[in-house]
PDB file of N, CA and C in Angstrom:
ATOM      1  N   UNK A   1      95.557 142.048  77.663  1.00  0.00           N
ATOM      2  CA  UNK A   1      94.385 142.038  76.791  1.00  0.00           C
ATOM      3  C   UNK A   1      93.565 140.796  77.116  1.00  0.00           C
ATOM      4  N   UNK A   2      94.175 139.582  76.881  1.00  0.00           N
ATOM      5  CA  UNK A   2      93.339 138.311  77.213  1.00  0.00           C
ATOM      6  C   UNK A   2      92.085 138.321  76.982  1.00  0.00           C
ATOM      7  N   UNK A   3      91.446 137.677  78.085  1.00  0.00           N
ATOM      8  CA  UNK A   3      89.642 137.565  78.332  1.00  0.00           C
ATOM      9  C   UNK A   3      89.132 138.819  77.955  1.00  0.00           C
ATOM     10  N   UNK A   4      89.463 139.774  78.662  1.00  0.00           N
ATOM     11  CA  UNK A   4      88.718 140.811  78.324  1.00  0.00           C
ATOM     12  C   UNK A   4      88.685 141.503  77.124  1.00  0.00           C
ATOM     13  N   UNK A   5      89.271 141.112  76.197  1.00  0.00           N
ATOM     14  CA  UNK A   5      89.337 141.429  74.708  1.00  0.00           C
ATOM     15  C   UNK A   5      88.226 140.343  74.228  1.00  0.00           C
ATOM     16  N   UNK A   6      88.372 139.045  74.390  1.00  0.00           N
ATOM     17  CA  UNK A   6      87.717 138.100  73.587  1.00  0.00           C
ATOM     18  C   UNK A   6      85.967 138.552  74.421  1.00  0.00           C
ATOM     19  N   UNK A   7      85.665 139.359  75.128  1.00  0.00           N
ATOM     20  CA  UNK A   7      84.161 139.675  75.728  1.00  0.00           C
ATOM     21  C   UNK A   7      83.560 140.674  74.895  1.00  0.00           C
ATOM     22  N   UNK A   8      84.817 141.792  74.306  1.00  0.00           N
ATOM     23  CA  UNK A   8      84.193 142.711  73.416  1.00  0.00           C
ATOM     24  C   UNK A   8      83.699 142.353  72.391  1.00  0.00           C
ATOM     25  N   UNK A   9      82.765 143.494  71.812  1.00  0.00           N
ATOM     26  CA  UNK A   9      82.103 143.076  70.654  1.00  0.00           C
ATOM     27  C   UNK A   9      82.778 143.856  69.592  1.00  0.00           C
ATOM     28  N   UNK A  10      82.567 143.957  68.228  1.00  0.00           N
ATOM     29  CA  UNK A  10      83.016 144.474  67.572  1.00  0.00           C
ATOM     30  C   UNK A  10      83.164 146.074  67.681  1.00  0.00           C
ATOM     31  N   UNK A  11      82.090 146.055  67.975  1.00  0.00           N
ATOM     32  CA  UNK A  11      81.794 147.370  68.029  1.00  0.00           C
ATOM     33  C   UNK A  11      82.426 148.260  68.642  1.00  0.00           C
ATOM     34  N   UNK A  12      82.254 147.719  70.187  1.00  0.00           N
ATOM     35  CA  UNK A  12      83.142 148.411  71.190  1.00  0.00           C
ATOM     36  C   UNK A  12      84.817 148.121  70.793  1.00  0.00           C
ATOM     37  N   UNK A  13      85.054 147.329  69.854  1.00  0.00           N
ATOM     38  CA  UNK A  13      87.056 147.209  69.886  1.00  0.00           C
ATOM     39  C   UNK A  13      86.541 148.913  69.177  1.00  0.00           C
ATOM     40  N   UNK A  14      86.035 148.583  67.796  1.00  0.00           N
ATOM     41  CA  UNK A  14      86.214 150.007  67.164  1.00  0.00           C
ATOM     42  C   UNK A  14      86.312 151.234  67.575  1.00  0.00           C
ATOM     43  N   UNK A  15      85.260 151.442  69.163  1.00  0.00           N
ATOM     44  CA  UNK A  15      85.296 152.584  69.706  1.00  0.00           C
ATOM     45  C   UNK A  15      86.139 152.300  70.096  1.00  0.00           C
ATOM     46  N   UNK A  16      86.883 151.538  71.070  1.00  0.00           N
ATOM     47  CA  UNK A  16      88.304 151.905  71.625  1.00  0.00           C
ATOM     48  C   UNK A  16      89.355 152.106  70.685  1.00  0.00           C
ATOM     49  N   UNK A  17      89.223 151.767  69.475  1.00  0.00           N
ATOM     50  CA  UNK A  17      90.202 152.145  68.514  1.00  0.00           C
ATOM     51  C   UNK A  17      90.069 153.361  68.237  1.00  0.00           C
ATOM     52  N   UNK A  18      88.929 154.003  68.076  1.00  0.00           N
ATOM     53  CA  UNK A  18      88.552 155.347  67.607  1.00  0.00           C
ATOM     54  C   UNK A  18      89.423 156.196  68.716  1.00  0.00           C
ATOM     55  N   UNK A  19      89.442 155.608  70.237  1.00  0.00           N
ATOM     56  CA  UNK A  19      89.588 156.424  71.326  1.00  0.00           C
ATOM     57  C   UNK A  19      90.852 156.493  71.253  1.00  0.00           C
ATOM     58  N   UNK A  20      91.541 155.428  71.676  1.00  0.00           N
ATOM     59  CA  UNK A  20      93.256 155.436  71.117  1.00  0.00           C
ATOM     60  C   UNK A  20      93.775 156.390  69.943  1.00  0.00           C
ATOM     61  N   UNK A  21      93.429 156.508  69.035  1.00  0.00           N
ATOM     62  CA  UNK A  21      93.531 157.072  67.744  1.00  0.00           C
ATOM     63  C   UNK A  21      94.004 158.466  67.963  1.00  0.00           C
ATOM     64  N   UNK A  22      92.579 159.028  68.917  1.00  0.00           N
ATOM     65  CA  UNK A  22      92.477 160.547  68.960  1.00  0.00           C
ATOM     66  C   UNK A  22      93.783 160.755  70.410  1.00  0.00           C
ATOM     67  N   UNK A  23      93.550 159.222  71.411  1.00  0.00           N
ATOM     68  CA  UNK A  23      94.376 159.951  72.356  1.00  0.00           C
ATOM     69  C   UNK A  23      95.777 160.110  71.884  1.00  0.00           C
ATOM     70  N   UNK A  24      96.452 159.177  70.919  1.00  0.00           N
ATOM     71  CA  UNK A  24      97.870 159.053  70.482  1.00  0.00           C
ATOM     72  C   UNK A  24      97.817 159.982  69.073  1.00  0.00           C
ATOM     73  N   UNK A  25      97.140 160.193  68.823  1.00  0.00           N
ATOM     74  CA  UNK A  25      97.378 161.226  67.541  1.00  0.00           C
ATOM     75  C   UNK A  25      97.672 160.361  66.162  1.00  0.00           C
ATOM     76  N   UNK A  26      97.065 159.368  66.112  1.00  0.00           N
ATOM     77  CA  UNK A  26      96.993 158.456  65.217  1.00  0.00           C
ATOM     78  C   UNK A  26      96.630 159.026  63.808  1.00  0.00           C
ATOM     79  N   UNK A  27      97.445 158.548  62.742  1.00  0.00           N
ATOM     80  CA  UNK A  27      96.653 158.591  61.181  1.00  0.00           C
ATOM     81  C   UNK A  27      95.350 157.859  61.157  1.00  0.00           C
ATOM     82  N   UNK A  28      94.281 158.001  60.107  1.00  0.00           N
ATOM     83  CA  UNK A  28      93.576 157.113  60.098  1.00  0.00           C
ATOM     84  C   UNK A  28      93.670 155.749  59.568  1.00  0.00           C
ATOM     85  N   UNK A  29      95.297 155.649  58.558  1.00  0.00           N
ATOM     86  CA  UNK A  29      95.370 154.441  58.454  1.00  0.00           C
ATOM     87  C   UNK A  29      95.787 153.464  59.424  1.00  0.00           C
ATOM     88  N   UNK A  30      96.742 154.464  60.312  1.00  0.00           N
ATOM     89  CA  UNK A  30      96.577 153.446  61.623  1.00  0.00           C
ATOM     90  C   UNK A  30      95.673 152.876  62.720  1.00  0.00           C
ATOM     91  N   UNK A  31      94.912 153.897  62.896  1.00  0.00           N
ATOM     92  CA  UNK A  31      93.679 153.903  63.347  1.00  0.00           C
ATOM     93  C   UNK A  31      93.148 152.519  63.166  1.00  0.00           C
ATOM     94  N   UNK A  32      92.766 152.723  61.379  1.00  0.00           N
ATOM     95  CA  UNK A  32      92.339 151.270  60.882  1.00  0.00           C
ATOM     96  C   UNK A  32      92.385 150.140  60.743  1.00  0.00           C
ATOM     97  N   UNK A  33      94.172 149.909  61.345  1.00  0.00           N
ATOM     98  CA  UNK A  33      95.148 148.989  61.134  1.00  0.00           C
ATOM     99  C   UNK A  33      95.082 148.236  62.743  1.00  0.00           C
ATOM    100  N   UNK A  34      94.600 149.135  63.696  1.00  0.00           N
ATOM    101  CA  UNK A  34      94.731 149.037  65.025  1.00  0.00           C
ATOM    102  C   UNK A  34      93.594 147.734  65.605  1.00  0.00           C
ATOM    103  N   UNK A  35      91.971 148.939  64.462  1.00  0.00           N
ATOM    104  CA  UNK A  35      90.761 148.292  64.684  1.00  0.00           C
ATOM    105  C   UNK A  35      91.239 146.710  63.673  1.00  0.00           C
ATOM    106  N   UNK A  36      91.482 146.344  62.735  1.00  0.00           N
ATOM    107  CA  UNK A  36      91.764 145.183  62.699  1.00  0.00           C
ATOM    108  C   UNK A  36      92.293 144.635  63.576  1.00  0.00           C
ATOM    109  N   UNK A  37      93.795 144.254  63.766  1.00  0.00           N
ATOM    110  CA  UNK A  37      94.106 143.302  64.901  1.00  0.00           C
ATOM    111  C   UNK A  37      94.119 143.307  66.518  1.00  0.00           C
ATOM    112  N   UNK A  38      92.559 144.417  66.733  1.00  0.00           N
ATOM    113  CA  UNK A  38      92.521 144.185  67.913  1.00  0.00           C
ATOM    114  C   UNK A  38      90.811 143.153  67.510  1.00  0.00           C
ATOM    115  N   UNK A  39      90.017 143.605  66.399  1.00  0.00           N
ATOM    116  CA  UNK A  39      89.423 142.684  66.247  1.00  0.00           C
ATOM    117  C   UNK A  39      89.815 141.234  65.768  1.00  0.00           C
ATOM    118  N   UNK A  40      90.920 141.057  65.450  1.00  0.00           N
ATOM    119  CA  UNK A  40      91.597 139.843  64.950  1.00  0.00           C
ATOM    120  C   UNK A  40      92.027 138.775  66.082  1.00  0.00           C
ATOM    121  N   UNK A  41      92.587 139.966  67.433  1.00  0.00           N
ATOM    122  CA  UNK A  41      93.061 139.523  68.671  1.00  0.00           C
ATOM    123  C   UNK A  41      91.649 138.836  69.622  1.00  0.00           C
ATOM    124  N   UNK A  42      90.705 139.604  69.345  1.00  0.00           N
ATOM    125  CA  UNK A  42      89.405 138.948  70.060  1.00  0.00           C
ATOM    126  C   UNK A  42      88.852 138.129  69.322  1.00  0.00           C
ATOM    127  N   UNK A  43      89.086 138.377  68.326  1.00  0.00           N
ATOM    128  CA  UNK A  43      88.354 136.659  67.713  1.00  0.00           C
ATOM    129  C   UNK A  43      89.180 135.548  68.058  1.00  0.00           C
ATOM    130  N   UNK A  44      90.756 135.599  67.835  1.00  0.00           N
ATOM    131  CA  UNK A  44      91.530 134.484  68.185  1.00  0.00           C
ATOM    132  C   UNK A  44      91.020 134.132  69.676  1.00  0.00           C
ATOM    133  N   UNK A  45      90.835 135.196  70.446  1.00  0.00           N
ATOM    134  CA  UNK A  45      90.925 135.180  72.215  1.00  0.00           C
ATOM    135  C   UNK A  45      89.879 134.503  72.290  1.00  0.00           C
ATOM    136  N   UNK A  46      88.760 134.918  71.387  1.00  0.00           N
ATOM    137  CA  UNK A  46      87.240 133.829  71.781  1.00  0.00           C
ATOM    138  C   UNK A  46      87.405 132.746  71.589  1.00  0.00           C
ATOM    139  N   UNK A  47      88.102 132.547  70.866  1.00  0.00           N
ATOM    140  CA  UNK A  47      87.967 131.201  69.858  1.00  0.00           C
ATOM    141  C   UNK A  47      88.913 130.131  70.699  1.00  0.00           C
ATOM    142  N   UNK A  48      89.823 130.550  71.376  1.00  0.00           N
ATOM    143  CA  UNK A  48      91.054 130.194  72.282  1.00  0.00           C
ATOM    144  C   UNK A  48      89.837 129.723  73.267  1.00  0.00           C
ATOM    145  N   UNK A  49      89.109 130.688  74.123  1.00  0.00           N
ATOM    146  CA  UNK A  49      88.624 130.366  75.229  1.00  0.00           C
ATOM    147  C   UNK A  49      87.239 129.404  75.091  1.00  0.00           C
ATOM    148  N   UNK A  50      86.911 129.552  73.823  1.00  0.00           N
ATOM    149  CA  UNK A  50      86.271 128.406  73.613  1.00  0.00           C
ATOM    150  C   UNK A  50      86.360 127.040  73.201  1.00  0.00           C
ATOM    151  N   UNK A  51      87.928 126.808  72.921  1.00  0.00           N
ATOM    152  CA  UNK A  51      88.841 125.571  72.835  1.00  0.00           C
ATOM    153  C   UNK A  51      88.620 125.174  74.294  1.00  0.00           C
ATOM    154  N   UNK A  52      88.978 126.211  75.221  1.00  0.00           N
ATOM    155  CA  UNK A  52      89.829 125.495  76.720  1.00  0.00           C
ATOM    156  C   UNK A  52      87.934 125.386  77.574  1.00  0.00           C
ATOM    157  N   UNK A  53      87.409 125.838  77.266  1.00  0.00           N
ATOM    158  CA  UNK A  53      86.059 125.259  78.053  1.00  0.00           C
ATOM    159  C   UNK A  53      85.240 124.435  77.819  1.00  0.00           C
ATOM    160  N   UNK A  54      85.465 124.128  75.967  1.00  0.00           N
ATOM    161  CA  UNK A  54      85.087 123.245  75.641  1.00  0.00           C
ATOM    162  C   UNK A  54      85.746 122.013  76.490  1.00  0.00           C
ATOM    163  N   UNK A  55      87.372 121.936  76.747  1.00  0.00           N
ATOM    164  CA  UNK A  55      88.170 120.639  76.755  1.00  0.00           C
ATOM    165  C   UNK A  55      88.052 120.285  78.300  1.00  0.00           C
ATOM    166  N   UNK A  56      87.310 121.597  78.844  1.00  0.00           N
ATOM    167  CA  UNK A  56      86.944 121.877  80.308  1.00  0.00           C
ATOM    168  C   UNK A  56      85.812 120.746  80.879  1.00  0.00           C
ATOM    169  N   UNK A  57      84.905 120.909  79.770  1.00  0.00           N
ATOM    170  CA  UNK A  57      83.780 120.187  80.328  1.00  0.00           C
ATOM    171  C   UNK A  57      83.957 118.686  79.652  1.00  0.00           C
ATOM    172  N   UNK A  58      84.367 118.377  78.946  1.00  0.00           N
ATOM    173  CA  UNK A  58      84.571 117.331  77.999  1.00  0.00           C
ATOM    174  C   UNK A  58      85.412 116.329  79.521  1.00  0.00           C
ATOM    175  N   UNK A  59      86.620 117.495  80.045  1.00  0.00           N
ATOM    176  CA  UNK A  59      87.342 116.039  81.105  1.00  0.00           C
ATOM    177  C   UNK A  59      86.588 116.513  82.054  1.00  0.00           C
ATOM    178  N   UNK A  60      85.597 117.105  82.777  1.00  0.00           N
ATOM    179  CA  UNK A  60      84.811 116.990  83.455  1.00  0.00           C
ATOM    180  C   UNK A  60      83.158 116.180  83.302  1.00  0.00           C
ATOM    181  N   UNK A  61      82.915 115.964  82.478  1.00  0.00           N
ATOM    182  CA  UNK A  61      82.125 114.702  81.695  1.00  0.00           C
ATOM    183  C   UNK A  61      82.715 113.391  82.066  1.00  0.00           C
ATOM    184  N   UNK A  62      83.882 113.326  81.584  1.00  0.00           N
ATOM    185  CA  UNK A  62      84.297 111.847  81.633  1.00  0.00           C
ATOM    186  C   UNK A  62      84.964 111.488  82.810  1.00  0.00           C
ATOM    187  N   UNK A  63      85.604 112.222  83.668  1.00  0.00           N
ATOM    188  CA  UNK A  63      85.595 112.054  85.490  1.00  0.00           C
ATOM    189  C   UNK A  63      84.346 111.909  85.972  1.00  0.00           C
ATOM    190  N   UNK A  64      83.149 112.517  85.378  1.00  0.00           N
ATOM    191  CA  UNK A  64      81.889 112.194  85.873  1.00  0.00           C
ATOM    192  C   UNK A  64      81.394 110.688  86.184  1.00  0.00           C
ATOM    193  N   UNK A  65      81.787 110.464  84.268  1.00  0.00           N
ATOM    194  CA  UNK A  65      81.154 109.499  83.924  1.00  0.00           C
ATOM    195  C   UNK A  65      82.039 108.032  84.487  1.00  0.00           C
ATOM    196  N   UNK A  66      83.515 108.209  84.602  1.00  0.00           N
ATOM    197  CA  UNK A  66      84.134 107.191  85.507  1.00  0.00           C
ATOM    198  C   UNK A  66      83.935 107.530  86.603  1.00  0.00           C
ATOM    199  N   UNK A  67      83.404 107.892  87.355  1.00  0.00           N
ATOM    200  CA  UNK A  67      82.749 108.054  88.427  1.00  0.00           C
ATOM    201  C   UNK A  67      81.802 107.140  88.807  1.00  0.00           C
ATOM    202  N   UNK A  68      80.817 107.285  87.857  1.00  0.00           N
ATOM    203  CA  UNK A  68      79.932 106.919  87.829  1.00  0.00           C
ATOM    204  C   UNK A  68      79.972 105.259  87.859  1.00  0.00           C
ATOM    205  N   UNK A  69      80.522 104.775  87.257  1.00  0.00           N
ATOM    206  CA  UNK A  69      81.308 103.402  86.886  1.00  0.00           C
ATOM    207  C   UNK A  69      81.851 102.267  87.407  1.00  0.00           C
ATOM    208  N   UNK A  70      82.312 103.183  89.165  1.00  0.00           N
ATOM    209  CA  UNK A  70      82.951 102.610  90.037  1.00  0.00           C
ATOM    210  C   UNK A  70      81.968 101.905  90.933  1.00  0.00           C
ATOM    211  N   UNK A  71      82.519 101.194  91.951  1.00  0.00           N
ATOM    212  CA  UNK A  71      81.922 100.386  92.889  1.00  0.00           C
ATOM    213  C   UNK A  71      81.050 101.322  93.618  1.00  0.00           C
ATOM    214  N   UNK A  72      80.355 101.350  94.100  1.00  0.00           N
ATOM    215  CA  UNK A  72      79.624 102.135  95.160  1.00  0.00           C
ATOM    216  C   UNK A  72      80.558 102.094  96.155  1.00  0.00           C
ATOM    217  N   UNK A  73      80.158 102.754  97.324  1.00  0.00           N
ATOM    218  CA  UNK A  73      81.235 103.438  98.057  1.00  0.00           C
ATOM    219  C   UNK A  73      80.533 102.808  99.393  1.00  0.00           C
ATOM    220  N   UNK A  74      80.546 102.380 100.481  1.00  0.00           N
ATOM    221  CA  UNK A  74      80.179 102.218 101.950  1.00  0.00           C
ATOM    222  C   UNK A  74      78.993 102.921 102.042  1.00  0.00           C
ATOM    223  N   UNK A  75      78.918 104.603 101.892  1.00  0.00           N
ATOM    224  CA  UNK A  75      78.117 105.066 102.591  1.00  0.00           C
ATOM    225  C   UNK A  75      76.849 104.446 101.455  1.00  0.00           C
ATOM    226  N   UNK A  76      76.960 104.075 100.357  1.00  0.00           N
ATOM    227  CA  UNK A  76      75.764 104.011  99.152  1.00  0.00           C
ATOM    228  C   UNK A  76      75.078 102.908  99.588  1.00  0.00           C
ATOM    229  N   UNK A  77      76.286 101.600  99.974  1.00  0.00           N
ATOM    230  CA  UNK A  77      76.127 100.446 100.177  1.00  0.00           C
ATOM    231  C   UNK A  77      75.056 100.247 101.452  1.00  0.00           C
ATOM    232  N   UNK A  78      75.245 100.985 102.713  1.00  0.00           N
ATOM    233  CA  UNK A  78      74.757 101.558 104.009  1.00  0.00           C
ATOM    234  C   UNK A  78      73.761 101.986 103.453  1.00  0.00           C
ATOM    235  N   UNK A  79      72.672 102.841 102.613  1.00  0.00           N
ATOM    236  CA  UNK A  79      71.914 102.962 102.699  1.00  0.00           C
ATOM    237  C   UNK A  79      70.508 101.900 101.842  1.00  0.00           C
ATOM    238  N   UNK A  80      71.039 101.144 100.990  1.00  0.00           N
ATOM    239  CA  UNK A  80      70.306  99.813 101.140  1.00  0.00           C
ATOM    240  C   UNK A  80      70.480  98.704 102.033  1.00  0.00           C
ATOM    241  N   UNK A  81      68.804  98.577 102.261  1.00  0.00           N
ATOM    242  CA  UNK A  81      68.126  97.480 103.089  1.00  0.00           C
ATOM    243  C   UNK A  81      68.827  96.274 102.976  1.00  0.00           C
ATOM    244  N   UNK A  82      69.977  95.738 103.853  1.00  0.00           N
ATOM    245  CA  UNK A  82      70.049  94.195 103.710  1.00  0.00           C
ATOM    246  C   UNK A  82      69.302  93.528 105.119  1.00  0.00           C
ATOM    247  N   UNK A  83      69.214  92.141 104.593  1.00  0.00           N
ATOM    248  CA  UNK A  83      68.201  91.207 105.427  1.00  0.00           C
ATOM    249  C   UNK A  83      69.633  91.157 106.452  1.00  0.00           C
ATOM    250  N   UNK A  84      69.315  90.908 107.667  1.00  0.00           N
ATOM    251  CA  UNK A  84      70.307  90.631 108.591  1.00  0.00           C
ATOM    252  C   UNK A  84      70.329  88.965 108.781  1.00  0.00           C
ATOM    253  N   UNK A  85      71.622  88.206 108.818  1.00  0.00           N
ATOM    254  CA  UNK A  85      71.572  86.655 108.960  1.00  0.00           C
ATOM    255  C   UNK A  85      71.700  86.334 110.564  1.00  0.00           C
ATOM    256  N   UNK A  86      70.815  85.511 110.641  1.00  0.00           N
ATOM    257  CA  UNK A  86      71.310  84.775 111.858  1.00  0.00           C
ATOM    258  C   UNK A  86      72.694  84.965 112.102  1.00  0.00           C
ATOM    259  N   UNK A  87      73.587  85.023 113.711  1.00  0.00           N
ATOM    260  CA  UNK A  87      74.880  84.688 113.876  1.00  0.00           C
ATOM    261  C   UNK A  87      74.967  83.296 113.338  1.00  0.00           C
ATOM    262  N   UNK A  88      76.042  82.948 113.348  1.00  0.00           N
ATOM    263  CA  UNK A  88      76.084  81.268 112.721  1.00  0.00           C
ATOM    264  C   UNK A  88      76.578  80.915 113.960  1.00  0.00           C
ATOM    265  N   UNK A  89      76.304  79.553 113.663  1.00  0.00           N
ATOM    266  CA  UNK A  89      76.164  78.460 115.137  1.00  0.00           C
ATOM    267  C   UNK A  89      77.192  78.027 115.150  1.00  0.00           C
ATOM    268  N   UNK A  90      78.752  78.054 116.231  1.00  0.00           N
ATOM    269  CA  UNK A  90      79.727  77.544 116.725  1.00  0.00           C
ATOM    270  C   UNK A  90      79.664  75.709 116.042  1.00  0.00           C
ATOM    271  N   UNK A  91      80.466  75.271 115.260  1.00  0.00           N
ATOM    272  CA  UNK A  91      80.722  73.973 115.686  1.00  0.00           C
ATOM    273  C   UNK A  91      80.658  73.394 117.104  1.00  0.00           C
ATOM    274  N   UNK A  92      80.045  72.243 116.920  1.00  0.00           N
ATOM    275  CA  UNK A  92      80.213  71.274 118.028  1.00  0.00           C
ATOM    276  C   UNK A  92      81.546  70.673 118.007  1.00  0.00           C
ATOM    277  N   UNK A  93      82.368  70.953 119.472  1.00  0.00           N
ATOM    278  CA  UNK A  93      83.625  70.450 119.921  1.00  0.00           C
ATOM    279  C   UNK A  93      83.466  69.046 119.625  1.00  0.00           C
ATOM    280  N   UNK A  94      84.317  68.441 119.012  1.00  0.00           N
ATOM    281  CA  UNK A  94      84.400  67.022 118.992  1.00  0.00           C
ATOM    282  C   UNK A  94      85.211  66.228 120.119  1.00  0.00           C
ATOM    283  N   UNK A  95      85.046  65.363 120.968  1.00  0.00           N
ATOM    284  CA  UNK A  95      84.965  64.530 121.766  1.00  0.00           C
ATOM    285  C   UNK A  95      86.082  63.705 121.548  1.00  0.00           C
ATOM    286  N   UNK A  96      86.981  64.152 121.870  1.00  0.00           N
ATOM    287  CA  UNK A  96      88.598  63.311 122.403  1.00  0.00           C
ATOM    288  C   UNK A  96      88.231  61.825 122.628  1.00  0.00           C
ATOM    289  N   UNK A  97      88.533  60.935 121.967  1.00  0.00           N
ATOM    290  CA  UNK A  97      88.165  59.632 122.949  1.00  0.00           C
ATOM    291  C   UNK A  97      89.810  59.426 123.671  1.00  0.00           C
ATOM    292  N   UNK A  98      89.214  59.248 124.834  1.00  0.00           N
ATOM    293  CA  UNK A  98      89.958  58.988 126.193  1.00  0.00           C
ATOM    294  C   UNK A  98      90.724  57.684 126.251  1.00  0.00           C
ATOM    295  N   UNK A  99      91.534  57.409 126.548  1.00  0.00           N
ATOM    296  CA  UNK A  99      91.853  55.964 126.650  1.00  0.00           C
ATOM    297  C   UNK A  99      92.172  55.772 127.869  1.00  0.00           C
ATOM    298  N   UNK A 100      91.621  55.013 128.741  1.00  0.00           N
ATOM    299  CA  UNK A 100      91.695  54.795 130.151  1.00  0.00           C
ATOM    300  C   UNK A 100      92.745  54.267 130.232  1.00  0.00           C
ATOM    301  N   UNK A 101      93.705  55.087 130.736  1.00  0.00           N
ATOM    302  CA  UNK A 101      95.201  54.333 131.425  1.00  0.00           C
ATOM    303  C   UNK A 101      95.123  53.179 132.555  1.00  0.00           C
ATOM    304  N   UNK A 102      95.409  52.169 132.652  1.00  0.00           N
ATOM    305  CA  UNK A 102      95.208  51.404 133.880  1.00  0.00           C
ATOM    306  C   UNK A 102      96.646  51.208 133.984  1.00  0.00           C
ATOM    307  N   UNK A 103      97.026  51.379 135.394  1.00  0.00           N
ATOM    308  CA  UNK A 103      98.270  51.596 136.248  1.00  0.00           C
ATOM    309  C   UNK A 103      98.867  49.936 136.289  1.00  0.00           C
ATOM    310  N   UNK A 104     100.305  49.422 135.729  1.00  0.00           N
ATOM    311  CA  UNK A 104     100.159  48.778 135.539  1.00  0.00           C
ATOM    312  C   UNK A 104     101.112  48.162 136.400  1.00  0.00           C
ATOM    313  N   UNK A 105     101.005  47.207 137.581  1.00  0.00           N
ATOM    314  CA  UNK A 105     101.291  46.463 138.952  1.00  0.00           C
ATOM    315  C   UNK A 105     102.109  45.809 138.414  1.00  0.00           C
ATOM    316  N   UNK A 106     103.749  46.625 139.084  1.00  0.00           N
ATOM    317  CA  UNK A 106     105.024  45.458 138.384  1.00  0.00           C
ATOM    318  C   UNK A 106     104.794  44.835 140.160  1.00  0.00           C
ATOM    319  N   UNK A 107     105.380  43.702 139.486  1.00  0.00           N
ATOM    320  CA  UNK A 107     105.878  42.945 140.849  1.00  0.00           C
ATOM    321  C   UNK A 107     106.947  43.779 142.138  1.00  0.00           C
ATOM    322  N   UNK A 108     106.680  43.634 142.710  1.00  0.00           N
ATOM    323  CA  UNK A 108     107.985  44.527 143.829  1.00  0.00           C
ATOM    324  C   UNK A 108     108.932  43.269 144.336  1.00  0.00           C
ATOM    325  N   UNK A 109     109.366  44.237 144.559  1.00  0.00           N
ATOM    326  CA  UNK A 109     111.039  43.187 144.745  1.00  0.00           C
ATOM    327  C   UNK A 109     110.743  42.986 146.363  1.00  0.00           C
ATOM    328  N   UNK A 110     111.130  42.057 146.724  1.00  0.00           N
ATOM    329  CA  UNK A 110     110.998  41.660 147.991  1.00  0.00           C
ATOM    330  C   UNK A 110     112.248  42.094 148.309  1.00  0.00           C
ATOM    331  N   UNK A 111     111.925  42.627 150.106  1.00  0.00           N
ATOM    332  CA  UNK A 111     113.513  43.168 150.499  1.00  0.00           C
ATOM    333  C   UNK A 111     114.143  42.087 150.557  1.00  0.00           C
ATOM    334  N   UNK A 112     115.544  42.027 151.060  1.00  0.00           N
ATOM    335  CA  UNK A 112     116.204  41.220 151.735  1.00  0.00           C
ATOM    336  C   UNK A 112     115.924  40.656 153.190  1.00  0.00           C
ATOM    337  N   UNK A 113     116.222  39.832 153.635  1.00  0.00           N
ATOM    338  CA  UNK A 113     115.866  39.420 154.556  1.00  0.00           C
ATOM    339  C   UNK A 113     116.887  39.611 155.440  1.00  0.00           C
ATOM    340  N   UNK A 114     116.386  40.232 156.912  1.00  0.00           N
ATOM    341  CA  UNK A 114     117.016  40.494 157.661  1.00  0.00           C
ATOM    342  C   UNK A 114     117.868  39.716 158.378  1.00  0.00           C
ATOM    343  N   UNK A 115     119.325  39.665 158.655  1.00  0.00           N
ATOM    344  CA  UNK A 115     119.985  39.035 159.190  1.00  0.00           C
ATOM    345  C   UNK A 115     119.988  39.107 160.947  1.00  0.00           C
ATOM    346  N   UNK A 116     120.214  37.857 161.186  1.00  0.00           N
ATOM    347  CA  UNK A 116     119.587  37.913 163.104  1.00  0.00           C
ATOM    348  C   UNK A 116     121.179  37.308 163.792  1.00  0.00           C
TER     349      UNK A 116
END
């Protein structure tokens, strides 16, 4: 029954009640008993499906709306104009001071002197 009960109108449950009636050989108090809770069943069914679409759009609203909320994303960011900066300029290497080694002249040993 579902959806397609909660689409009918009153009217049409009744004719299908009327139709049932004659095809099953129904009393008319059943008949009558039928057209109630199948109109009882589509009102609950509407009323059901208008709970769940209501609660439908309600968390589809608010995924929207945190959506909405968040950082921009690269491609958003990419399509505003930023000024481009100069590369920035390398530090200047700073300059080791050197300390001039001077080689420092030990005395040399004098050989021995040759024996004659």
């Amino acid at each position: 029954i579902g959806l397609g009960l909660a689409a009918l109108t009153k009217e049409t449950v009744e004719k299908l009640a009327k139709d049932l009636q004659k095809e099953y050989n129904l009393s008319p108090s059943e008949g009558k008993k039928l057209v109630q809770e199948l109109v009882k069943k589509s009102a609950e069914t509407s009323k059901n499906l208008e709970k769940n679409v209501q609660a439908y759009i309600k968390k589809t609203v608010k995924n929207v709306q945190e959506k909405a909320k968040k950082p921009t994303t690269k491609k958003a960011a990419a399509k505003k104009p930023v000024a481009k900066k100069a590369p920035a300029k390398k530090p200047a290497a700073k300059k080791l001071a050197v300390k001039k080694v001077t080689a420092k002249v030990s005395p040399q040993k004098k050989a021995p002197a040759k024996k004659k």
